[in-house]
Protein backbone atom coordinates (compact mmCIF):
# COMPACT_ATOMS: atom_id res chain seq x y z
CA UNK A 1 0.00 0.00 0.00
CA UNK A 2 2.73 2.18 0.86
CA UNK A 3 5.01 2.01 -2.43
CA UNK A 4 1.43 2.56 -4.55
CA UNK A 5 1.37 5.62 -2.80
CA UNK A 6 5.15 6.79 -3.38
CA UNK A 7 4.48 5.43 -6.96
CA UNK A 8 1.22 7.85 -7.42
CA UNK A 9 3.63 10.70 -5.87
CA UNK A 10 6.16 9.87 -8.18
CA UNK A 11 4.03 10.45 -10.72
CA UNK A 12 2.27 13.71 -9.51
CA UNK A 13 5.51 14.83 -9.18
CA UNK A 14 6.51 13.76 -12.75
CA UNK A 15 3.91 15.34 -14.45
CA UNK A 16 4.42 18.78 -12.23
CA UNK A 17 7.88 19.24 -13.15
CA UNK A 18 7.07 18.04 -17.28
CA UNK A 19 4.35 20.68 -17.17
CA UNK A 20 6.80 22.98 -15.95
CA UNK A 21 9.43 22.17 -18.39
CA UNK A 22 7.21 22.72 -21.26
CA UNK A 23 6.30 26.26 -20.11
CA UNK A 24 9.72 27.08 -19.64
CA UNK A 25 9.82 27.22 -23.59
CA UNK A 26 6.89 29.20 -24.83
CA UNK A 27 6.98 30.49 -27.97
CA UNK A 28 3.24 31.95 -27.99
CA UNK A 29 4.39 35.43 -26.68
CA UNK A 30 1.98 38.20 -24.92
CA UNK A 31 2.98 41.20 -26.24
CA UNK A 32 3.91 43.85 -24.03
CA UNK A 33 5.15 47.15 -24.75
CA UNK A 34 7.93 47.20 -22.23
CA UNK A 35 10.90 49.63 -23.84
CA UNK A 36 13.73 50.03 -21.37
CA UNK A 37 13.95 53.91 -21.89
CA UNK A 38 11.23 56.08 -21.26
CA UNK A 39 9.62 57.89 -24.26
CA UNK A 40 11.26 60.97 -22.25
CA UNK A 41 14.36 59.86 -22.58
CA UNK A 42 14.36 59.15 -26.17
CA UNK A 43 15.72 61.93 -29.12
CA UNK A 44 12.75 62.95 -30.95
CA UNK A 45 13.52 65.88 -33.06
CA UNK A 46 10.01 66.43 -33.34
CA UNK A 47 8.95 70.03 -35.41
CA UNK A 48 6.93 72.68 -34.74
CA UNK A 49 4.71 71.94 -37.86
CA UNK A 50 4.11 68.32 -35.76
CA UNK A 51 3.09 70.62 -32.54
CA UNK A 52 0.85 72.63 -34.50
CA UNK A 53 -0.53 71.03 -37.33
CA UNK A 54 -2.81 67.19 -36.56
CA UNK A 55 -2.46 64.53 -39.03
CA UNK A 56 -4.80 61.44 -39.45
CA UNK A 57 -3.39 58.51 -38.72
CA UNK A 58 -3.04 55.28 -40.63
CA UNK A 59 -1.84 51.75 -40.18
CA UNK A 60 -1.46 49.11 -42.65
CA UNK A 61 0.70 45.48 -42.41
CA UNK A 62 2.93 45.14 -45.50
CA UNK A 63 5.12 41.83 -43.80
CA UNK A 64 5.92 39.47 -46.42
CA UNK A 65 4.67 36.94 -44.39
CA UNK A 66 2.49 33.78 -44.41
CA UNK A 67 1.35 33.35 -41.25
CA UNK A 68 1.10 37.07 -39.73
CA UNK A 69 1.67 35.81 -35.44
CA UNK A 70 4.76 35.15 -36.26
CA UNK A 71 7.00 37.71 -35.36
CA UNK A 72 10.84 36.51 -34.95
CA UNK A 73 12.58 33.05 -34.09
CA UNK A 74 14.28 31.67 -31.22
CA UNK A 75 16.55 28.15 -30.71
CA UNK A 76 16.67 25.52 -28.35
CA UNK A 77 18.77 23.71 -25.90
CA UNK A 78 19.36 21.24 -29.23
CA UNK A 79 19.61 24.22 -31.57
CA UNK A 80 16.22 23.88 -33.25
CA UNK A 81 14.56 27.01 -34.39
CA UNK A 82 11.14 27.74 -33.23
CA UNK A 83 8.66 30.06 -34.65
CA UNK A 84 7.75 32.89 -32.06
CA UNK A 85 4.20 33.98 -32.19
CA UNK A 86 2.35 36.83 -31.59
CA UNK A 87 -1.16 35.93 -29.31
CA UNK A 88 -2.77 39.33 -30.00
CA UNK A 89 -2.86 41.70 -33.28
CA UNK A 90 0.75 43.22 -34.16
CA UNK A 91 -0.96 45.57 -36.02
CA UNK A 92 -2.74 47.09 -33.64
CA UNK A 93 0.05 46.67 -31.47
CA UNK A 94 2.07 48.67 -33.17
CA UNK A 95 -0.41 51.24 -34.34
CA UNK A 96 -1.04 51.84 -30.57
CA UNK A 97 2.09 52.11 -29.58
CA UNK A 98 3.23 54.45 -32.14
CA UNK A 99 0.45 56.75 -31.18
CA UNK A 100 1.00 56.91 -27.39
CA UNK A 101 5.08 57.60 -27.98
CA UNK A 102 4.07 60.77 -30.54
CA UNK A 103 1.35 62.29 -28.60
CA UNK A 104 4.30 62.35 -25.72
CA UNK A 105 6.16 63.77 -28.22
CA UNK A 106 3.60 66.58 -28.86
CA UNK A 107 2.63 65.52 -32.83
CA UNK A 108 -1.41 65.91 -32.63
CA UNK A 109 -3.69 63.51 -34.36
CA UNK A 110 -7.08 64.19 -35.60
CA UNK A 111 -9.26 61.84 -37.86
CA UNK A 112 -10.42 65.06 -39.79
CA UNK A 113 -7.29 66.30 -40.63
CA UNK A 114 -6.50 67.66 -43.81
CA UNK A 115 -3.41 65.48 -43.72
CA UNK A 116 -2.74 61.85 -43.05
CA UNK A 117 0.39 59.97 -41.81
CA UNK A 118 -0.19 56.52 -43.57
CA UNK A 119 2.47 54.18 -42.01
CA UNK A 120 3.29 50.56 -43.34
CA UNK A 121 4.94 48.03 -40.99
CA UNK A 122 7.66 46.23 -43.12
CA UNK A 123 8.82 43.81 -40.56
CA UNK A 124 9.21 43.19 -37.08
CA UNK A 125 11.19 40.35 -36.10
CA UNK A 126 12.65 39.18 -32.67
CA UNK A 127 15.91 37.00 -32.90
CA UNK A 128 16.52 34.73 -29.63
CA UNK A 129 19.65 33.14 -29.96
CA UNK A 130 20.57 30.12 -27.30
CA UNK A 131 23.48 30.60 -25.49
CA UNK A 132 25.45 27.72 -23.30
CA UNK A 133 24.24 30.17 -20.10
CA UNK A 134 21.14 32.69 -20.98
CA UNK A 135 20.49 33.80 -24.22
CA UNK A 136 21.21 37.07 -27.05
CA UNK A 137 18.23 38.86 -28.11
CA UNK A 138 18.15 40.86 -31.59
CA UNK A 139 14.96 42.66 -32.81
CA UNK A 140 14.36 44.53 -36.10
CA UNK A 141 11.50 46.60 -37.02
CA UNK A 142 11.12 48.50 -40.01
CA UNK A 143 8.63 50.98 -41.06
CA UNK A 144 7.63 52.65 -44.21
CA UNK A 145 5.84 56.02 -44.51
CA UNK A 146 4.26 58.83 -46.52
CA UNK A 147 2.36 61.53 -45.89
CA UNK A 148 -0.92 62.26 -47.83
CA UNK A 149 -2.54 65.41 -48.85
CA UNK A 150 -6.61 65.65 -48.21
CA UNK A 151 -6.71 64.60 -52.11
CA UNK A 152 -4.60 61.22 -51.59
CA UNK A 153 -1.37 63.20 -53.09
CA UNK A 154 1.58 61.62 -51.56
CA UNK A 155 3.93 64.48 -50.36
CA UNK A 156 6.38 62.53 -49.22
CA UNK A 157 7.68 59.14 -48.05
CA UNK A 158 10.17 57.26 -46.46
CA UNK A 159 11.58 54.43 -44.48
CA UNK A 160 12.65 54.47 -40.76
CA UNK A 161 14.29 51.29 -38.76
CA UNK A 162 14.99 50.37 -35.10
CA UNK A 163 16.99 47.87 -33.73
CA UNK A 164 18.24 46.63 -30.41
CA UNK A 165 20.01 44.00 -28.64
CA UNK A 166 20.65 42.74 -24.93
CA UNK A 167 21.97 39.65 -23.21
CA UNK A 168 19.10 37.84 -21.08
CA UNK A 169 17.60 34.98 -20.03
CA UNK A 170 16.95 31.71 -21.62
CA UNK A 171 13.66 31.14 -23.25
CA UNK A 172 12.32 34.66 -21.42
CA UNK A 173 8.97 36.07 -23.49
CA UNK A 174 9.98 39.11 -21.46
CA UNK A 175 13.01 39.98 -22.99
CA UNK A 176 11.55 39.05 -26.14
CA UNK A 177 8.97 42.42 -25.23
CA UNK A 178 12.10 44.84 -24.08
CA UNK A 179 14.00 43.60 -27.03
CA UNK A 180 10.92 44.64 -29.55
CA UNK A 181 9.73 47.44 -27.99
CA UNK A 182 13.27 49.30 -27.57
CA UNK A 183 13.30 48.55 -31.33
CA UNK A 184 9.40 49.85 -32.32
CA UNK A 185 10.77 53.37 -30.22
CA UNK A 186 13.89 53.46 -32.01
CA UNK A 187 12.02 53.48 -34.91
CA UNK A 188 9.41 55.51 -34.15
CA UNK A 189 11.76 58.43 -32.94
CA UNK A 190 13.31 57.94 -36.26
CA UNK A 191 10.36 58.39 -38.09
CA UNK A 192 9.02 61.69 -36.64
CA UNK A 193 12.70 63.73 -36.79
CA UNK A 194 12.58 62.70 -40.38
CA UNK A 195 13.89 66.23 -41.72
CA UNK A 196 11.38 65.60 -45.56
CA UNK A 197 8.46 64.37 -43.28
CA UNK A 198 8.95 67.55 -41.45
CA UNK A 199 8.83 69.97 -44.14
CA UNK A 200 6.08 68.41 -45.68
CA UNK A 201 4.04 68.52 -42.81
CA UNK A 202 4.66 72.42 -42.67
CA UNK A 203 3.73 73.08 -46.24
């Protein structure tokens, strides 16, 4: 009676630390907008055009991509590459994001303005790289833009990228979030100090 009980704790026990071994590698990643500079403390040459003048705003996804979660890679203990996937909208993710950093940076949107910021996210990918201790963490994200007259004439247009790397923890979904976001800002500062953007805006 007493070893059918150590054998059914075995077991518990088994099956507690398997569960926990599979969650220790989850590629399914919450996205979290987690940059490790404030929006503050990032150069944003923003004009006085962008203080003055509200744009509408407009997102679209242009990644060359056939299943649209997936947003970067990552490699095992046995050096297998595994997807990473988004669980929510990028999209929108991005969109939001890019909104909230620009309004701190004083750039005014309205819906009916005679203007409109039409921005095109190229790619956004997340690079996890297994190390024998911890891991490296890469991120990309590139964004094209132009800037539309109330009659759909395109005044201007341009890309803008952000990158960023850090040294972390294995299999962390968290450092996967710093990694992109301190990339999205990068590129987002990028975008508004754009010198052409700028003096379009102002025309």
């Amino acid at each position: 009676m007493r070893t059918s009980k150590y054998l059914i704790v075995a077991v518990a026990l088994f099956g507690f630390s398997g569960s926990l071994a599979a969650k220790k590698n989850n590629p399914d990643i919450t996205l979290e907008y987690r940059p490790q500079q404030s929006v503050a403390a990032t150069v944003a040459n923003v004009s006085g055009a962008m203080l003055e003048r509200p744009v509408a705003l407009r997102f679209e996804d242009d990644r060359q991509r056939d299943d649209p979660s997936v947003i970067g890679s990552r490699t095992d203990d046995d050096d297998r590459k595994i997807a990473l996937r988004a669980t929510s909208d990028l999209l929108e993710f991005v969109r939001d994001n890019f909104r909230s950093a620009a309004r701190d940076w004083g750039v005014r949107f309205d819906s009916d303005a005679g203007l409109t910021l039409v921005v095109r996210v190229l790619e956004t990918k997340i690079t996890e790289t297994n190390q024998a201790v911890g891991a490296t963490y890469n991120a990309v994200v590139r964004l094209a833009y132009a800037l539309e007259s109330g009659s759909g004439e395109k005044l201007v247009s341009n890309t803008a990228l952000g990158d960023a790397s850090r040294y972390g923890k294995k299999f962390s979904n968290d450092n996967c979030n710093e990694v992109l976001s301190d990339a999205m800002l990068e590129a987002f500062a990028n975008l508004v100090s754009d010198r052409e953007l700028q003096r379009a805006w102002g025309k």
